[in-house]
PDB file of N, CA and C in Angstrom:
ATOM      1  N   UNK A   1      91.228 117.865 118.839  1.00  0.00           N
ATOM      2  CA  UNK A   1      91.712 116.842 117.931  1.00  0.00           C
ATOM      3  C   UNK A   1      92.953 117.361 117.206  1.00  0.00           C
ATOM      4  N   UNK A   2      94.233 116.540 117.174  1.00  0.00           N
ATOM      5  CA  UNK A   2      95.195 116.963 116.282  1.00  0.00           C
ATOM      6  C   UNK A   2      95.029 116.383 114.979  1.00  0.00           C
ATOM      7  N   UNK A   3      95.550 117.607 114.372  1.00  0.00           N
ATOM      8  CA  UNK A   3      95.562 117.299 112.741  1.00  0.00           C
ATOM      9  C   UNK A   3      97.209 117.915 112.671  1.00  0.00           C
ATOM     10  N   UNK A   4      97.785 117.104 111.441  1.00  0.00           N
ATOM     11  CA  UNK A   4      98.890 117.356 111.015  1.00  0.00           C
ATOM     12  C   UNK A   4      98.666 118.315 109.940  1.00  0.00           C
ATOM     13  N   UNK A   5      99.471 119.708 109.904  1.00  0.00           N
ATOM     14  CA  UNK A   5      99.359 120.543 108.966  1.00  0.00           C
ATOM     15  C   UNK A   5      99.938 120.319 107.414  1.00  0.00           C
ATOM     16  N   UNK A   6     100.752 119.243 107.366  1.00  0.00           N
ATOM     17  CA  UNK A   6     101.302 118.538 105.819  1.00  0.00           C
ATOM     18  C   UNK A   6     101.051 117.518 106.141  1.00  0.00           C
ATOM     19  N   UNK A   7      99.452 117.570 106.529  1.00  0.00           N
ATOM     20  CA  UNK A   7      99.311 115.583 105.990  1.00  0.00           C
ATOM     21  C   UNK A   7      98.991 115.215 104.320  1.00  0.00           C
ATOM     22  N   UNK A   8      98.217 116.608 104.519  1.00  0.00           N
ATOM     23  CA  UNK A   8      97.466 117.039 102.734  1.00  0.00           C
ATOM     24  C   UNK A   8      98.491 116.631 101.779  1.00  0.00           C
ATOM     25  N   UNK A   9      99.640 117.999 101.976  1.00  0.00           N
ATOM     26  CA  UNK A   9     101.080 117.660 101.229  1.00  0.00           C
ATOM     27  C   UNK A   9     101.383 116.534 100.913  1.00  0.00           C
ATOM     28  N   UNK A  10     101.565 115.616 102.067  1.00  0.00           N
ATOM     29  CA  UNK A  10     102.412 114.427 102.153  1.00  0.00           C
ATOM     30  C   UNK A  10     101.331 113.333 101.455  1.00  0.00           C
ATOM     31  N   UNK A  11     100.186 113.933 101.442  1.00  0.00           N
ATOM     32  CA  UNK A  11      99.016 112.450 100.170  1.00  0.00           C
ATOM     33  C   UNK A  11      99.371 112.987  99.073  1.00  0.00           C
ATOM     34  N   UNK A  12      99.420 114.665  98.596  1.00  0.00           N
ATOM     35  CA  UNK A  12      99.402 114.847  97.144  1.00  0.00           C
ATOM     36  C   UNK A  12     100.756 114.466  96.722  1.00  0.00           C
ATOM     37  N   UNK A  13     102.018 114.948  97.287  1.00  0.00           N
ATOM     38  CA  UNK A  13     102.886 114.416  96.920  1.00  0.00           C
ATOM     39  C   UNK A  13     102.852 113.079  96.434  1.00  0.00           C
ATOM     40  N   UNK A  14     102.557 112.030  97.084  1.00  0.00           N
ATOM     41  CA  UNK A  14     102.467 110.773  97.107  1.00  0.00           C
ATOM     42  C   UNK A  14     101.695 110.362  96.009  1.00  0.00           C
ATOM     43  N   UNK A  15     100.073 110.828  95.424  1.00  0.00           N
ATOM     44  CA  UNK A  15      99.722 110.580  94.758  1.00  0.00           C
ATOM     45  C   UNK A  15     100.196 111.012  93.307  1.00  0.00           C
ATOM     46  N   UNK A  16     100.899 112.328  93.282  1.00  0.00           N
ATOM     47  CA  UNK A  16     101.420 112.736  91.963  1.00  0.00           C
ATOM     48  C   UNK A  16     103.039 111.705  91.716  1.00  0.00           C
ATOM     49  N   UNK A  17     103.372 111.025  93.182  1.00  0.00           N
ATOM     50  CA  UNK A  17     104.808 110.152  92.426  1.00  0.00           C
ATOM     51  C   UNK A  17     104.178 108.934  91.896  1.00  0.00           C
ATOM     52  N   UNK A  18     103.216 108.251  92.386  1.00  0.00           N
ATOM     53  CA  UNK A  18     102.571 107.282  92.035  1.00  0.00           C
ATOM     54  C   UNK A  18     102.130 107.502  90.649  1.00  0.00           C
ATOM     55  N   UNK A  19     101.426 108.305  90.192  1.00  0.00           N
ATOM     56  CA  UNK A  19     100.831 109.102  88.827  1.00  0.00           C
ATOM     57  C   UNK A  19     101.638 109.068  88.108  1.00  0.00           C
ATOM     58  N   UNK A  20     102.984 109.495  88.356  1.00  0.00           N
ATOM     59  CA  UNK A  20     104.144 109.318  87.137  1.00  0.00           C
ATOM     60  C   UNK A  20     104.961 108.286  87.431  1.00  0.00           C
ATOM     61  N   UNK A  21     105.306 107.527  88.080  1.00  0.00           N
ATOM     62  CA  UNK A  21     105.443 105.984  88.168  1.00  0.00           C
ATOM     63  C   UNK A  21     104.798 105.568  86.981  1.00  0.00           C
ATOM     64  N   UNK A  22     103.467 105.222  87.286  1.00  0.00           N
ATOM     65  CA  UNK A  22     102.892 104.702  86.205  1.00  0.00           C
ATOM     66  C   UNK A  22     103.079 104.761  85.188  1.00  0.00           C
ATOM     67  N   UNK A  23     102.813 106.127  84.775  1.00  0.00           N
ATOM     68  CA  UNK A  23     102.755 106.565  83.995  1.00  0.00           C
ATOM     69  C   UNK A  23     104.270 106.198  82.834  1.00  0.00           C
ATOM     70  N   UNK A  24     105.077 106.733  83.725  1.00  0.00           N
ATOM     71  CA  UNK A  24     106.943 106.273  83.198  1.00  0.00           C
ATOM     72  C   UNK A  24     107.438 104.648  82.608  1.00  0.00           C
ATOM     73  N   UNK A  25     106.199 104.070  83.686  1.00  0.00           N
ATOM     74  CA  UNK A  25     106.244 102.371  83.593  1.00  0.00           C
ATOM     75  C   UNK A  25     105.315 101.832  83.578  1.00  0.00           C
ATOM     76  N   UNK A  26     104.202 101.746  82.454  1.00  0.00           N
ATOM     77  CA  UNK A  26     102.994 101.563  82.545  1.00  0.00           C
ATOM     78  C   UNK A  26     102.675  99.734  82.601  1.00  0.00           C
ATOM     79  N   UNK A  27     103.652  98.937  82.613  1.00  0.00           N
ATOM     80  CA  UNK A  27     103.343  97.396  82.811  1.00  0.00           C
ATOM     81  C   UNK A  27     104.058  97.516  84.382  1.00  0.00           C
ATOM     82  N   UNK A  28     104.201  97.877  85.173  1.00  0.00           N
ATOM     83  CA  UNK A  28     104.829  97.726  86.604  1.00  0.00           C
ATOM     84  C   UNK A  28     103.618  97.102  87.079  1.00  0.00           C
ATOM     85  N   UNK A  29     103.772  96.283  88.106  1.00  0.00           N
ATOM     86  CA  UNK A  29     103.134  95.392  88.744  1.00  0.00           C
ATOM     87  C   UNK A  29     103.903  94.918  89.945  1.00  0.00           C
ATOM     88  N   UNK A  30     103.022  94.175  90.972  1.00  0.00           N
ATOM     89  CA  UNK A  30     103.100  93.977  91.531  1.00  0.00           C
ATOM     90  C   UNK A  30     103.589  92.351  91.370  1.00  0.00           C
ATOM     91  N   UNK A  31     104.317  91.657  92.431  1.00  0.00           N
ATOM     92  CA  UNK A  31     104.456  90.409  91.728  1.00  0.00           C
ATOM     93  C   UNK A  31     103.648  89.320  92.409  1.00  0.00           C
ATOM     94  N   UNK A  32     103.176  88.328  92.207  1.00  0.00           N
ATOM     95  CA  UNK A  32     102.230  87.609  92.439  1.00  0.00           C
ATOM     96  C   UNK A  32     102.503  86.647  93.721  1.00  0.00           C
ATOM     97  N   UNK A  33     103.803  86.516  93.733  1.00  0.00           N
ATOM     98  CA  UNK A  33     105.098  85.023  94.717  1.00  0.00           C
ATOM     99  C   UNK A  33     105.216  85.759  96.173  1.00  0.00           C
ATOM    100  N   UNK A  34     104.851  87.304  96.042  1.00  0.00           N
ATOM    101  CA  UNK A  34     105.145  87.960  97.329  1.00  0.00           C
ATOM    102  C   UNK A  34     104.359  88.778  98.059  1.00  0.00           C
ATOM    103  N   UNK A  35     103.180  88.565  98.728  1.00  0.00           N
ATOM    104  CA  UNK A  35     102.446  89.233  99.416  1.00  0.00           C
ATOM    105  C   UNK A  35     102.073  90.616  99.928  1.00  0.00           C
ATOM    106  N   UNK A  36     101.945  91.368  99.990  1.00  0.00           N
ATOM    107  CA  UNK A  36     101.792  92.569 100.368  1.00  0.00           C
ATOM    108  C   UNK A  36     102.005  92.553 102.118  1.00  0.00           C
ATOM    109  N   UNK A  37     102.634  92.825 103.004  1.00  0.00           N
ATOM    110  CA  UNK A  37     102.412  92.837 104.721  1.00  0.00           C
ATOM    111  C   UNK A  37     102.520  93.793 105.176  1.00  0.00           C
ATOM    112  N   UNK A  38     101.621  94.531 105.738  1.00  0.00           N
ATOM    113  CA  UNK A  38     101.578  96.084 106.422  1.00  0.00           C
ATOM    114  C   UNK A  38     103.166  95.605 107.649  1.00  0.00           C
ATOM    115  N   UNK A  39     103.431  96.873 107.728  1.00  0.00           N
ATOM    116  CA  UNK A  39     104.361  97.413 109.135  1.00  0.00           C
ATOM    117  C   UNK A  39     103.254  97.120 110.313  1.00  0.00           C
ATOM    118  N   UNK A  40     103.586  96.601 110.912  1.00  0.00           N
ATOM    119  CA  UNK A  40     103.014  96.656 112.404  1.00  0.00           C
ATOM    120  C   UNK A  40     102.816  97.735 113.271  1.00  0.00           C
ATOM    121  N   UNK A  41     102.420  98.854 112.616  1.00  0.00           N
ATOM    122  CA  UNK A  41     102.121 100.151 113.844  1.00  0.00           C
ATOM    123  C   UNK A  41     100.713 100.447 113.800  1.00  0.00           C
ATOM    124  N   UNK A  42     100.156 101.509 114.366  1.00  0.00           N
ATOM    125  CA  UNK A  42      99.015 101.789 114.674  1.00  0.00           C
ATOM    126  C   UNK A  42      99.221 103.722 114.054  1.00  0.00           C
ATOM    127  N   UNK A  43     100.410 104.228 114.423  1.00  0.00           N
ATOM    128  CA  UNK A  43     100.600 105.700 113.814  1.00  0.00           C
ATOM    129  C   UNK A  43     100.662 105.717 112.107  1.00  0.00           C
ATOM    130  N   UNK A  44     101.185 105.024 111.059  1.00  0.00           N
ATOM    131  CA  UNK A  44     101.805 105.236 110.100  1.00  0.00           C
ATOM    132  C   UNK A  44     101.279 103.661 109.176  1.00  0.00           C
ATOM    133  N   UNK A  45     100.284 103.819 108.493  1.00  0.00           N
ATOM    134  CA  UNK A  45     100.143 102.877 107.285  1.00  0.00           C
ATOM    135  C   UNK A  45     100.807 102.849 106.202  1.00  0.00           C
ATOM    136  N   UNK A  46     101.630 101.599 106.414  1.00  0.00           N
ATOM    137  CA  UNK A  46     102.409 101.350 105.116  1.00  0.00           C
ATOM    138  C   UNK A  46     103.191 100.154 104.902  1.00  0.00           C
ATOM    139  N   UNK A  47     103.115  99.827 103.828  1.00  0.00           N
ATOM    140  CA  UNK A  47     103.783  98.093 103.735  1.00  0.00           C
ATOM    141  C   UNK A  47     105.286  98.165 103.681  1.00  0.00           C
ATOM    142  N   UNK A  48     105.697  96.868 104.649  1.00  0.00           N
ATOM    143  CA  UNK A  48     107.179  96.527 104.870  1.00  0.00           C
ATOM    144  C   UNK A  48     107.696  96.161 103.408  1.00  0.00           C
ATOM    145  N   UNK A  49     107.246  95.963 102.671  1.00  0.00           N
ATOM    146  CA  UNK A  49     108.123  95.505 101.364  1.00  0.00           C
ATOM    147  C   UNK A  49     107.011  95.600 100.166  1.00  0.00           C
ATOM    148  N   UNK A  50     107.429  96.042  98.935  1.00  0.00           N
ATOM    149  CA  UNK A  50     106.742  96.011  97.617  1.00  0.00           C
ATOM    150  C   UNK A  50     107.666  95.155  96.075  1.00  0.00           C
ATOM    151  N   UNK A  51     107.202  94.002  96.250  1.00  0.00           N
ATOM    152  CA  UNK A  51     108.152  93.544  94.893  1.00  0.00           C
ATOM    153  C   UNK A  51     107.306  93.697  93.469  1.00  0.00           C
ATOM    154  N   UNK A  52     107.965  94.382  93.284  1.00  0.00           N
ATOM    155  CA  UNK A  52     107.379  94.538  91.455  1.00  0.00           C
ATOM    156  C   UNK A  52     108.651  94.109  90.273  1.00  0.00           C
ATOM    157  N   UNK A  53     107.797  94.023  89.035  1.00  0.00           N
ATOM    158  CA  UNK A  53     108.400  93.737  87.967  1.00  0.00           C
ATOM    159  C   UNK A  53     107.958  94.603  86.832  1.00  0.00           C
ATOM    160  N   UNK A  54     108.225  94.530  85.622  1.00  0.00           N
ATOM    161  CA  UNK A  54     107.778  94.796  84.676  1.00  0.00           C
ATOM    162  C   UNK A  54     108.029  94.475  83.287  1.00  0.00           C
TER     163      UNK A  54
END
């Protein structure tokens, strides 16, 4: 089975920018008019677009 050796990295990273996002902008949101739509792959989860406000 392959495992990626900075997959770990690449979540903590991710979770500590998210953490201070927030944190920096604590009313950020998501906006209600625009849906969330994953990318269409099967390798890499992640949404084609994020509209926020605050």
């Amino acid at each position: 089975m392959h495992t990626c050796p900075g997959s770990q990295l690449a979540r903590e990273q991710l979770r500590l920018s998210l953490e201070q996002l927030t944190t920096r902008f604590p009313t950020l949101r998501l906006t209600d008019d625009h849906p969330v739509t994953m990318r269409p792959t099967l390798i890499h989860r992640s949404p084609e677009n994020l509209h926020v406000t605050w």
